[in-house]
N, C-alpha and C. Protein backbone atom coordinates (compact mmCIF):
# COMPACT_ATOMS: atom_id res chain seq x y z
N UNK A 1 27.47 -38.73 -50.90
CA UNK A 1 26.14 -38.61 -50.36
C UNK A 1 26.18 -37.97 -48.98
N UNK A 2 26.91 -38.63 -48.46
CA UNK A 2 27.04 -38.02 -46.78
C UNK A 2 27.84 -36.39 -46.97
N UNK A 3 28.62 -35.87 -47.96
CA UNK A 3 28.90 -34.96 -47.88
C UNK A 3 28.10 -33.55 -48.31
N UNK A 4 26.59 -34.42 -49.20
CA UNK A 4 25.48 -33.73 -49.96
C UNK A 4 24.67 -33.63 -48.46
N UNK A 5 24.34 -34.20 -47.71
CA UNK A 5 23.67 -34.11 -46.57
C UNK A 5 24.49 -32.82 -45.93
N UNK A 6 25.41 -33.06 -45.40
CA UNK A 6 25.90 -32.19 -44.19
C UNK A 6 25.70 -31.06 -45.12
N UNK A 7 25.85 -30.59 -46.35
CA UNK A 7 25.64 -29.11 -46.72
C UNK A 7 24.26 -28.94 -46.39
N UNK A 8 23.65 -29.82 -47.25
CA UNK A 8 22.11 -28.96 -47.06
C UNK A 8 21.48 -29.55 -45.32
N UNK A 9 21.92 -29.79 -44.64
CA UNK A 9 21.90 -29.79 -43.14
C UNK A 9 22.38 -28.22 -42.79
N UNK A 10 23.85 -27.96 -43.06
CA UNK A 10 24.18 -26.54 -42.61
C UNK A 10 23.03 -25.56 -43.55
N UNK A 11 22.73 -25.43 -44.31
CA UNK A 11 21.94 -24.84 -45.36
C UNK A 11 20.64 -24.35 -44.10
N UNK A 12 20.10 -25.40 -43.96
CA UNK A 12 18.37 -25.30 -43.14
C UNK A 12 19.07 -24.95 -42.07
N UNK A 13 20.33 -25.17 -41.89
CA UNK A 13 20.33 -24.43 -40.07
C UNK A 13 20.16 -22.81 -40.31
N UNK A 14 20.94 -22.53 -41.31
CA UNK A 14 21.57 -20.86 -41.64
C UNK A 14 19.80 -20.47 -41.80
N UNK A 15 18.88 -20.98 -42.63
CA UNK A 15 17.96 -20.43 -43.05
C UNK A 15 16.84 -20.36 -41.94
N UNK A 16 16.89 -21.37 -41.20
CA UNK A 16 16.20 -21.54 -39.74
C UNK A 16 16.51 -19.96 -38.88
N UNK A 17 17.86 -20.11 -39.06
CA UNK A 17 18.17 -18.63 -37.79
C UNK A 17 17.44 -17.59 -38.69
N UNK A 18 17.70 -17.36 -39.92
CA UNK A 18 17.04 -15.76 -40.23
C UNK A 18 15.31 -15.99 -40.40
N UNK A 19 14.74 -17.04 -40.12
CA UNK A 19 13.20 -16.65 -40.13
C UNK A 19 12.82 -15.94 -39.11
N UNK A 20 13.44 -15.81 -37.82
CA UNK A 20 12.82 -15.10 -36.44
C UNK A 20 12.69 -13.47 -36.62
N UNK A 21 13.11 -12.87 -38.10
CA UNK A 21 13.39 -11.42 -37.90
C UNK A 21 14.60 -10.95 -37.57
N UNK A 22 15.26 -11.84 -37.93
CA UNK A 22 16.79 -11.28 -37.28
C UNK A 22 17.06 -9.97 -38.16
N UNK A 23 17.26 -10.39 -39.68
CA UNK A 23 17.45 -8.72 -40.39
C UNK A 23 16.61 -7.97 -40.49
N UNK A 24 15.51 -7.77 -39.51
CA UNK A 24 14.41 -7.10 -39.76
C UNK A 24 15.09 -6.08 -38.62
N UNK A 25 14.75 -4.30 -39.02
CA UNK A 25 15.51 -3.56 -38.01
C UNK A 25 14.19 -2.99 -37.18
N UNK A 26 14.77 -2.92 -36.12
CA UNK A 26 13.46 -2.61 -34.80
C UNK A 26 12.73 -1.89 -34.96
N UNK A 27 11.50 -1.79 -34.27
CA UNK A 27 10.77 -0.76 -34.78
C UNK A 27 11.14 0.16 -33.83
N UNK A 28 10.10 1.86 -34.54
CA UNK A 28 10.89 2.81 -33.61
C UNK A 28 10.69 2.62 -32.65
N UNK A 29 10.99 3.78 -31.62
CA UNK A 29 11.17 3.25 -30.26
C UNK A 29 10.01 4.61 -30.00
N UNK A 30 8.69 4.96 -29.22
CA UNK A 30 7.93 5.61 -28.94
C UNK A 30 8.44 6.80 -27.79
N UNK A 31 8.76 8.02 -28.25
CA UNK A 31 9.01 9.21 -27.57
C UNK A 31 8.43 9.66 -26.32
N UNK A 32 8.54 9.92 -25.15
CA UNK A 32 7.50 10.66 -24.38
C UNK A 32 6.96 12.00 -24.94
N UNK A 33 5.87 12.20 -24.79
CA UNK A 33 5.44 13.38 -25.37
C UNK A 33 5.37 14.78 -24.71
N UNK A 34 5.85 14.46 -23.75
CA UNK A 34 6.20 15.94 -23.16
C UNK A 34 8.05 15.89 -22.49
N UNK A 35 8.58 16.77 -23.11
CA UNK A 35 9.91 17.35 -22.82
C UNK A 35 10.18 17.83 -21.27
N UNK A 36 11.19 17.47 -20.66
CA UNK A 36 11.47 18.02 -19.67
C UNK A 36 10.97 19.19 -19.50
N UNK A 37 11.75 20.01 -20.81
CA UNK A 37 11.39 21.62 -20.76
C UNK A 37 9.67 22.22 -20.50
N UNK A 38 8.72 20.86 -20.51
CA UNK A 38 7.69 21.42 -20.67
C UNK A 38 6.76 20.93 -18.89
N UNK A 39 8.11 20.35 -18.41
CA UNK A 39 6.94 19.82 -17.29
C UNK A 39 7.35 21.21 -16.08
N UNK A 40 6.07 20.90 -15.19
CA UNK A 40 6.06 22.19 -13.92
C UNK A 40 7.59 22.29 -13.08
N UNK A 41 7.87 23.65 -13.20
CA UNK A 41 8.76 23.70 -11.98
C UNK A 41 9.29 22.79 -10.67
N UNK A 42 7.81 22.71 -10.17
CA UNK A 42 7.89 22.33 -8.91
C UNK A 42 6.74 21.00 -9.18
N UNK A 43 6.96 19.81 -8.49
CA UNK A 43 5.94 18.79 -8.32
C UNK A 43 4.80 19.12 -8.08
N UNK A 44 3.66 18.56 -7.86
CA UNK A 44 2.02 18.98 -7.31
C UNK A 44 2.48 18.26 -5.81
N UNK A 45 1.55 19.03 -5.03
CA UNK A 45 1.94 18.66 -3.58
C UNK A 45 1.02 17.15 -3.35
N UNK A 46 1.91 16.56 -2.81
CA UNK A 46 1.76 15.14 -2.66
C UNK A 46 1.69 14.75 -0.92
N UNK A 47 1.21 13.70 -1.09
CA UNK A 47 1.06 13.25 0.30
C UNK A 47 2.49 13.06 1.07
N UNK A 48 3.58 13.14 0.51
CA UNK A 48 4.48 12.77 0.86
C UNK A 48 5.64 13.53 1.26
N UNK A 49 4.98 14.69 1.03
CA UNK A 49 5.89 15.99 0.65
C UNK A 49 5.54 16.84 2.61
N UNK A 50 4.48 16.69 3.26
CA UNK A 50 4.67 17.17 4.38
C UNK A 50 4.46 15.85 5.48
N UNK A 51 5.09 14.64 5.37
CA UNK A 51 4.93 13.52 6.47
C UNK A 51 6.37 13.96 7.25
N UNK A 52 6.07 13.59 8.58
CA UNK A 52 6.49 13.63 9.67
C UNK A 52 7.62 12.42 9.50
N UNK A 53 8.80 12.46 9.66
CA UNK A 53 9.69 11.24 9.05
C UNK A 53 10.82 11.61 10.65
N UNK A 54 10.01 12.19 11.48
CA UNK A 54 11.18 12.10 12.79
C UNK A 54 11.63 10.55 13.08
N UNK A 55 12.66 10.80 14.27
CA UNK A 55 12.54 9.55 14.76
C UNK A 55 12.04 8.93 15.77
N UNK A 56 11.27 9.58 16.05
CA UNK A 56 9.62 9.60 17.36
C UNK A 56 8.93 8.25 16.86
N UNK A 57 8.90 7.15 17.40
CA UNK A 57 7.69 5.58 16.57
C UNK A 57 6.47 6.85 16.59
N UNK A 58 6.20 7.19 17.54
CA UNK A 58 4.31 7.60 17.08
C UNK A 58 4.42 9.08 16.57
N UNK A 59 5.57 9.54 16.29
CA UNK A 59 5.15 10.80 15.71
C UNK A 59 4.60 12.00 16.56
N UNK A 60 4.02 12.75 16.02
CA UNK A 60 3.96 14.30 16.52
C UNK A 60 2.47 13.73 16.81
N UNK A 61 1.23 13.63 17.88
CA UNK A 61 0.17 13.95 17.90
C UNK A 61 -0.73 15.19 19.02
N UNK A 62 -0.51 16.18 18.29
CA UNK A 62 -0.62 17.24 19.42
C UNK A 62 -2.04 17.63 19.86
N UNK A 63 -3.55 16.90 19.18
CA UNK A 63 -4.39 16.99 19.64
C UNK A 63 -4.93 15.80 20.16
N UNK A 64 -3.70 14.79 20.52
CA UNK A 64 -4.00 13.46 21.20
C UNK A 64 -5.29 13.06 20.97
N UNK A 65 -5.35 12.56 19.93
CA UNK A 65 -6.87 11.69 18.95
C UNK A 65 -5.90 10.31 19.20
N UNK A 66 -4.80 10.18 19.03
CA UNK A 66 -4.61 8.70 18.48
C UNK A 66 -3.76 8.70 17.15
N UNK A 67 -4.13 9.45 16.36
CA UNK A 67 -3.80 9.73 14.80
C UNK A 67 -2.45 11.13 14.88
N UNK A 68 -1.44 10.42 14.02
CA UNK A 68 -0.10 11.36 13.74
C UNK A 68 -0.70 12.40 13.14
N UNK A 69 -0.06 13.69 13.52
CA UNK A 69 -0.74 15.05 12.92
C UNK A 69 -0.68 15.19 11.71
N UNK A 70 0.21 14.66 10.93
CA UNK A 70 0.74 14.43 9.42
C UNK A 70 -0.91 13.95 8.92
N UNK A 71 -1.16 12.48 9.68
CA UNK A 71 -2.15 11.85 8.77
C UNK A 71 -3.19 12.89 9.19
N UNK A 72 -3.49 12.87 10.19
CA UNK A 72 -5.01 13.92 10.46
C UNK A 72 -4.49 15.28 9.36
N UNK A 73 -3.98 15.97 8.89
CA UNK A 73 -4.12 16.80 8.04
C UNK A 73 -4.79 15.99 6.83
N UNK A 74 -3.43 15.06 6.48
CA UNK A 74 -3.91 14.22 5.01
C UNK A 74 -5.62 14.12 5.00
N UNK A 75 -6.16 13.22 6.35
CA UNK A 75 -7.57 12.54 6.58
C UNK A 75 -8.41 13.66 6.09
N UNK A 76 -8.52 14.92 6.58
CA UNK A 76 -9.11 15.97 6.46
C UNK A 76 -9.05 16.87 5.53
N UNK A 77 -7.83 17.12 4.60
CA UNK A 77 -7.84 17.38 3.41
C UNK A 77 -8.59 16.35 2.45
N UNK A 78 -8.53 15.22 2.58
CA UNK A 78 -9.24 14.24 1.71
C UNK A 78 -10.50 13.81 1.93
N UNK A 79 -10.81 13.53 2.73
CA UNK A 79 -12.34 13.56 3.10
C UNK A 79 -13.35 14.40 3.78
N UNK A 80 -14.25 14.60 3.14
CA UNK A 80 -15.23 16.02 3.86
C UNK A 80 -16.66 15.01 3.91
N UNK A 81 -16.65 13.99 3.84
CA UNK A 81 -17.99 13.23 4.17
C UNK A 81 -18.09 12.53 5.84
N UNK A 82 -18.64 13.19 6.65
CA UNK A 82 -18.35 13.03 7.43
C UNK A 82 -18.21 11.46 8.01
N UNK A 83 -18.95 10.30 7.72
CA UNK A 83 -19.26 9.14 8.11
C UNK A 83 -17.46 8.45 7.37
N UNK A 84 -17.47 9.22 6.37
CA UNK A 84 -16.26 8.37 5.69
C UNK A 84 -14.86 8.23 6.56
N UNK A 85 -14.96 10.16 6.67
CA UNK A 85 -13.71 10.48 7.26
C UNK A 85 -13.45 10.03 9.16
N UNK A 86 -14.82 9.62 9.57
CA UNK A 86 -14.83 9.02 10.95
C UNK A 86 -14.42 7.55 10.77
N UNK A 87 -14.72 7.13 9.84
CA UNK A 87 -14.08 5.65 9.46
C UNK A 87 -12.57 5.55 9.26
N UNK A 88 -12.42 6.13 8.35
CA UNK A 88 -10.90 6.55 7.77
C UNK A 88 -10.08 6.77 9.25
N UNK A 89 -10.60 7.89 10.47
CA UNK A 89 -10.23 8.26 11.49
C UNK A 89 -9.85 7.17 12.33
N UNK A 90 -10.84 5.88 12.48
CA UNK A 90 -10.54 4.63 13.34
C UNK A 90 -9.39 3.93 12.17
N UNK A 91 -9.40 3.63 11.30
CA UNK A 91 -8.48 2.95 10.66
C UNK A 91 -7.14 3.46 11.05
N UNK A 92 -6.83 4.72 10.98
CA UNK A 92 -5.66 5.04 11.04
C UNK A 92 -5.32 5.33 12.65
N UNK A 93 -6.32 5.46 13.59
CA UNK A 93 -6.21 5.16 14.89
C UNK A 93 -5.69 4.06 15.25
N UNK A 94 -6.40 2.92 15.15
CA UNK A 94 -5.93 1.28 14.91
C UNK A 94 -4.39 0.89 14.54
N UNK A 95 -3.84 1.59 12.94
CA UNK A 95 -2.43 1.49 12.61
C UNK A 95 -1.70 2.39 13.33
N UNK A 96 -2.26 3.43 14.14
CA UNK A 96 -1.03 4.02 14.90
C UNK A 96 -0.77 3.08 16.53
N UNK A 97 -1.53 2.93 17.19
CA UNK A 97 -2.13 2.14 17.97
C UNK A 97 -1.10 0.32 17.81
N UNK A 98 -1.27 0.10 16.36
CA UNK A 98 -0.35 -1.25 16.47
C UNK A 98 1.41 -0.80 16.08
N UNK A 99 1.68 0.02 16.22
CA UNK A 99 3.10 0.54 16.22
C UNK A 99 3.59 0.48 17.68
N UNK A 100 2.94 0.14 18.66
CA UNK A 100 3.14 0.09 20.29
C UNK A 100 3.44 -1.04 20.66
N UNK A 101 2.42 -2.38 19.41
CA UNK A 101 2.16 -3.49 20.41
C UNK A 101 3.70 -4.24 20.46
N UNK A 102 4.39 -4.28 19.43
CA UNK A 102 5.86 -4.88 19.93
C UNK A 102 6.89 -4.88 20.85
N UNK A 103 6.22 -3.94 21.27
CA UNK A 103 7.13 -2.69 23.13
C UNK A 103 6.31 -4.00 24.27
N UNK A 104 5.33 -4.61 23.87
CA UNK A 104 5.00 -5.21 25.21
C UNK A 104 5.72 -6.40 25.43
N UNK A 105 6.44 -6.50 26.27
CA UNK A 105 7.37 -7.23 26.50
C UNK A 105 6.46 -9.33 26.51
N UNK A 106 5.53 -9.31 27.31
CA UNK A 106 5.07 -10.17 27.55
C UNK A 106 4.42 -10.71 25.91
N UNK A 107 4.35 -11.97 25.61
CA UNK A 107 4.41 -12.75 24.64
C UNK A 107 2.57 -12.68 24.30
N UNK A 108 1.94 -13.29 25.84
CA UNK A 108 0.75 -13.67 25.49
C UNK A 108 -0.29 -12.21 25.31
N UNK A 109 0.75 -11.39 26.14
CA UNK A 109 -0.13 -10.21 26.38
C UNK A 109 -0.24 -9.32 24.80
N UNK A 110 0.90 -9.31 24.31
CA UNK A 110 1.51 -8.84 22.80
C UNK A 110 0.63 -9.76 22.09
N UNK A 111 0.25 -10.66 21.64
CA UNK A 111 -0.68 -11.30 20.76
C UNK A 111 -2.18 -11.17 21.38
N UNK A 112 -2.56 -10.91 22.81
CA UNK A 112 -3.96 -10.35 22.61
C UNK A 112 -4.06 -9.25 22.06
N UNK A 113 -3.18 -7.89 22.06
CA UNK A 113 -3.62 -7.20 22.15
C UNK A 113 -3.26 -6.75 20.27
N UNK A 114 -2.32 -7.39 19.59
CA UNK A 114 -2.81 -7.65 18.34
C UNK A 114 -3.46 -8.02 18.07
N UNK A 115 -4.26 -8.99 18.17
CA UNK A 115 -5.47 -9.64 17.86
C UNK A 115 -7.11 -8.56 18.19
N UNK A 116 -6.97 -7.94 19.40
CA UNK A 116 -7.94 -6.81 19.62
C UNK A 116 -7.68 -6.12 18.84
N UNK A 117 -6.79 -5.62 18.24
CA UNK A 117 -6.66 -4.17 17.15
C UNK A 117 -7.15 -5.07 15.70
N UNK A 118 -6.51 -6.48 15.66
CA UNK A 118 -6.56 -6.60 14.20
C UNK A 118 -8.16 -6.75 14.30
N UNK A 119 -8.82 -7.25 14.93
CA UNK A 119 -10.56 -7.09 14.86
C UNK A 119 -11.12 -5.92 14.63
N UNK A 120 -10.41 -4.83 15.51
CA UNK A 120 -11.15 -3.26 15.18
C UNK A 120 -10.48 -3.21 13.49
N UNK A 121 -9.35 -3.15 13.30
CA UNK A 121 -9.51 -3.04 11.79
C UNK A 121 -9.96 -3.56 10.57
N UNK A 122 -10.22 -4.80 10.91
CA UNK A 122 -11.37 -5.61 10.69
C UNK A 122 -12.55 -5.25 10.14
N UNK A 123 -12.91 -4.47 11.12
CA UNK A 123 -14.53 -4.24 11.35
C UNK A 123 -14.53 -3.02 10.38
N UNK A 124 -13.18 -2.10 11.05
CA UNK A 124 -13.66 -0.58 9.88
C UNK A 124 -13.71 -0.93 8.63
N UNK A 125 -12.52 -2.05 8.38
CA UNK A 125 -11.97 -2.11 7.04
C UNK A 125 -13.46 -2.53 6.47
N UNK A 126 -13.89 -3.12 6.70
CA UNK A 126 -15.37 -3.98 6.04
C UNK A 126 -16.87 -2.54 5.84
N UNK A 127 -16.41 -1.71 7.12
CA UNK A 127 -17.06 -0.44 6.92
C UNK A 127 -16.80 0.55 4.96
N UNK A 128 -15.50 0.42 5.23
CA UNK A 128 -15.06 0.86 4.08
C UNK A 128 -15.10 -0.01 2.59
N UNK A 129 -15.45 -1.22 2.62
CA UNK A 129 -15.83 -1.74 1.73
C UNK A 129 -17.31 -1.51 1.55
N UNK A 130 -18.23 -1.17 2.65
CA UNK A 130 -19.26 -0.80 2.39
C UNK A 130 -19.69 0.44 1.88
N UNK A 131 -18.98 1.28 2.32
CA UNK A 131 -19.17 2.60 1.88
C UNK A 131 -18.38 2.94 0.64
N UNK A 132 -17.78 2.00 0.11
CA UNK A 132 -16.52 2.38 -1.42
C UNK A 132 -18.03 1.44 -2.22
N UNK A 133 -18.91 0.39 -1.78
CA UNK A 133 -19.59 0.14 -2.75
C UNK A 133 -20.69 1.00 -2.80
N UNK A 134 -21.46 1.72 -1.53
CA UNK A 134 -22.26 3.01 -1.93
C UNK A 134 -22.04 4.07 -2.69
N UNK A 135 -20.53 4.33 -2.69
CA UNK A 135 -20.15 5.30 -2.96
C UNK A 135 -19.19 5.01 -3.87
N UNK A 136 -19.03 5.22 -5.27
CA UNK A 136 -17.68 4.79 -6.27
C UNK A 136 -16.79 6.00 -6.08
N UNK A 137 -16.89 7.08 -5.37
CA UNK A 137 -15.64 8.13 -5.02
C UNK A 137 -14.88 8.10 -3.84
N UNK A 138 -15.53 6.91 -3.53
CA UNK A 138 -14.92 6.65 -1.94
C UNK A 138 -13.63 5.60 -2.42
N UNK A 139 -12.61 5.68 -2.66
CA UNK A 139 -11.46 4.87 -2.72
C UNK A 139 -11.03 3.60 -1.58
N UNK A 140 -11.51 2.52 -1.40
CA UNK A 140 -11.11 1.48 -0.82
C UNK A 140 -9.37 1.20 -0.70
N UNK A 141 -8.96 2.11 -1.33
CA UNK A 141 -7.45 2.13 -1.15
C UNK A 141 -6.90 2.61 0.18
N UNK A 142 -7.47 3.58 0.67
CA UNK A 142 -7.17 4.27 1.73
C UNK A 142 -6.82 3.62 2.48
N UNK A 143 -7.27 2.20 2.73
CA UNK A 143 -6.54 1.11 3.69
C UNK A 143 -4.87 1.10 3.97
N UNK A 144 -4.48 0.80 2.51
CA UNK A 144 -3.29 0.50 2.14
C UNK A 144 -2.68 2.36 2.16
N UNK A 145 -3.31 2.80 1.72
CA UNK A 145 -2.31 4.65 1.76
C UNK A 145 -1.83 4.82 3.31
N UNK A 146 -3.05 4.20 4.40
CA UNK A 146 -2.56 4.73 5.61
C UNK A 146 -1.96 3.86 5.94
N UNK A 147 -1.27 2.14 5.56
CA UNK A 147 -0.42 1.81 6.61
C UNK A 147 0.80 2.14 5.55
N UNK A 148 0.93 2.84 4.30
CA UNK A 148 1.62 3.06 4.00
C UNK A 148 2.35 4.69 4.51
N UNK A 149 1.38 5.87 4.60
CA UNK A 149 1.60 6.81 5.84
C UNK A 149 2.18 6.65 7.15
N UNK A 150 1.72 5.39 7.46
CA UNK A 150 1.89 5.56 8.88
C UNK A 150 3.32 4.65 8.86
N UNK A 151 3.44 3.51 8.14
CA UNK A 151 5.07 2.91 8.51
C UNK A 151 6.17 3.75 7.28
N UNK A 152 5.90 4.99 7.63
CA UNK A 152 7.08 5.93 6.46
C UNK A 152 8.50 5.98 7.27
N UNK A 153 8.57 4.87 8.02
CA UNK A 153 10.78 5.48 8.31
C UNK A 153 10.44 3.63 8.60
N UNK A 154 11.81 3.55 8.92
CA UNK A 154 12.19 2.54 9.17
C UNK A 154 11.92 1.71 10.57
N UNK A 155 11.70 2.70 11.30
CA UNK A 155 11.71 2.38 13.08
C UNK A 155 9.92 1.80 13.06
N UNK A 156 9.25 2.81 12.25
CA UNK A 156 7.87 2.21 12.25
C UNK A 156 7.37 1.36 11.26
N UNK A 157 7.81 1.20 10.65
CA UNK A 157 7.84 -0.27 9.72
C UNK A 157 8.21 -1.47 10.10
N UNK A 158 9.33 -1.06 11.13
CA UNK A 158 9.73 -2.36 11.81
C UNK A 158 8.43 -2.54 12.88
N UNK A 159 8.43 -1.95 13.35
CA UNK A 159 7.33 -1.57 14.71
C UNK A 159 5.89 -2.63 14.09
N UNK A 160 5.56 -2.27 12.70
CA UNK A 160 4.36 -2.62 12.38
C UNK A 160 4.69 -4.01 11.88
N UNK A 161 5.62 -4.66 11.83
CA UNK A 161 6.32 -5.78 11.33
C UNK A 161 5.93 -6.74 12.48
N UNK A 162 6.19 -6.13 13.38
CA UNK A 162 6.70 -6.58 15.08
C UNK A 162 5.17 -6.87 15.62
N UNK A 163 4.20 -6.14 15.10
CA UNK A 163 2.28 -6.30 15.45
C UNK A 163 1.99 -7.24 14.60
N UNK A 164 2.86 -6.88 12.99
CA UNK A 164 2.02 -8.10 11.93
C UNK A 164 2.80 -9.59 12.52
N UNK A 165 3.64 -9.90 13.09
CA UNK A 165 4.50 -11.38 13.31
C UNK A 165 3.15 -11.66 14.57
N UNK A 166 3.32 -10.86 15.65
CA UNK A 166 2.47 -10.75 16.72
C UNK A 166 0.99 -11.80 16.39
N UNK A 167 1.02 -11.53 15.02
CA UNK A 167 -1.02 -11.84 14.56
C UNK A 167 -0.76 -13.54 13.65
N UNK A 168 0.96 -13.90 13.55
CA UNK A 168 1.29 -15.04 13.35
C UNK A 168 0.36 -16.13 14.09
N UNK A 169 -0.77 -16.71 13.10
CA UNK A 169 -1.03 -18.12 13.39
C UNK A 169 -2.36 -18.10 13.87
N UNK A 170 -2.68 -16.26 13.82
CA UNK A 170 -4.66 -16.08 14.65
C UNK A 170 -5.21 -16.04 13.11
N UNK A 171 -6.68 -16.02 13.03
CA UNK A 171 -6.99 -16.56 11.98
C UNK A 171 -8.31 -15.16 12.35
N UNK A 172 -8.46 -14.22 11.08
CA UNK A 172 -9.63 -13.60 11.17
C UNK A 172 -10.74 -13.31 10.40
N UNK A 173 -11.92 -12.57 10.31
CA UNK A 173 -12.78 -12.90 9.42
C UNK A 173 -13.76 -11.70 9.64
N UNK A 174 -13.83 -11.10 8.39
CA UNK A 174 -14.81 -9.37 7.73
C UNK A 174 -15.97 -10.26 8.30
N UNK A 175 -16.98 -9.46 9.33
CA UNK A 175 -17.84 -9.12 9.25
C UNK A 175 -18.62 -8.61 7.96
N UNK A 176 -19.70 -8.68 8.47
CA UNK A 176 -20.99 -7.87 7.15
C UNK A 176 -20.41 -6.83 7.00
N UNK A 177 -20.37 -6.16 6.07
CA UNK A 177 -19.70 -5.25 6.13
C UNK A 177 -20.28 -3.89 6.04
N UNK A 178 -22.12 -4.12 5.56
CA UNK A 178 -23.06 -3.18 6.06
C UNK A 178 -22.81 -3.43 7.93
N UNK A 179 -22.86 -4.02 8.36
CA UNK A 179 -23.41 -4.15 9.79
C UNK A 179 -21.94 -3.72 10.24
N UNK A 180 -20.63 -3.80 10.10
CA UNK A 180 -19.60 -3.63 10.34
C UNK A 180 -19.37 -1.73 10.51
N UNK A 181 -20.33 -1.23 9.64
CA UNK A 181 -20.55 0.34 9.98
C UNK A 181 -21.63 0.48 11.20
N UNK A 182 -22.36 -0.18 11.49
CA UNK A 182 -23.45 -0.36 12.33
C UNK A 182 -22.96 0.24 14.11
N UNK A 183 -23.07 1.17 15.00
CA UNK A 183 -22.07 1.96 15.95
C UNK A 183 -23.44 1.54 16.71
């Protein structure tokens, strides 16, 4: 009896493993549909393809706005509405602007003056939520593209690291974000 058990014990184990599909053979595997041979020469020009990657923290700004010449091309190739691209203009003023504040040696002085920038970005950022809901071609991303523009090497990533620790423990809060465009 005990030796009629242990077979049909091994029996349901063996039959247990092949219910999951084990001899079932994979399905195909889905091709890309375009061939190397068929894609462009050269990439489409990308935002990434003329940034300023010196080792300067603020970069090249030769019409001293505030804004790296890299991004003011990008800003201006991409936006032709004027209210947008003046918004867009303070945002990325603001992230070039907090690439400085870690140079201030003094502790209390370095957390006001993060805290003053993180309010102005604040305020635009809430601008730009207003105007991405007037407008569905207005991309609310642009936030994130420019601190991603602007911390492109390592020295300014750290830099912007050094403003975001700075804002450790302040607590902030979007305005209206109609009234937040309000000048």
């Amino acid at each position: 009896m005990k030796h009629l058990m242990m077979v049909l014990f091994g029996i349901s184990l063996l039959t247990a493993c092949t219910q999951g599909n084990v001899n079932q053979p994979n399905p195909p595997q889905n091709k890309p549909s375009s061939s190397v041979a068929e894609l462009p020469d050269k990439p489409q020009a990308d935002t990434q393809d003329n940034l300023d990657r010196s080792n300067a923290l603020l970069g090249t700004d030769s019409d001293d706005n505030g804004i790296r010449d890299d991004i003011d091309t990008y800003i201006a190739k991409k936006f032709t509405d004027p209210v947008q691209k003046k918004v867009v203009e303070k945002i990325a003023k603001s992230m070039q602007k907090s690439l400085t504040v870690g140079k201030i040696a003094d502790e209390e002085t370095r957390r006001l003056e993060a805290k003053k920038l993180s309010l102005e970005m604040d305020k635009n950022s809430g601008c730009i939520f207003y105007l991405a809901d007037q407008n569905p071609n207005f991309d609310d991303n642009i936030i994130l593209e420019l601190e991603s523009l602007t911390t492109n090497t390592k020295p300014r990533l750290l830099a912007y690291l050094a403003y975001d620790k700075a804002l450790d423990g302040t607590v902030s809060t979007l305005m209206d974000e109609k009234e937040s465009c309000d000048e």
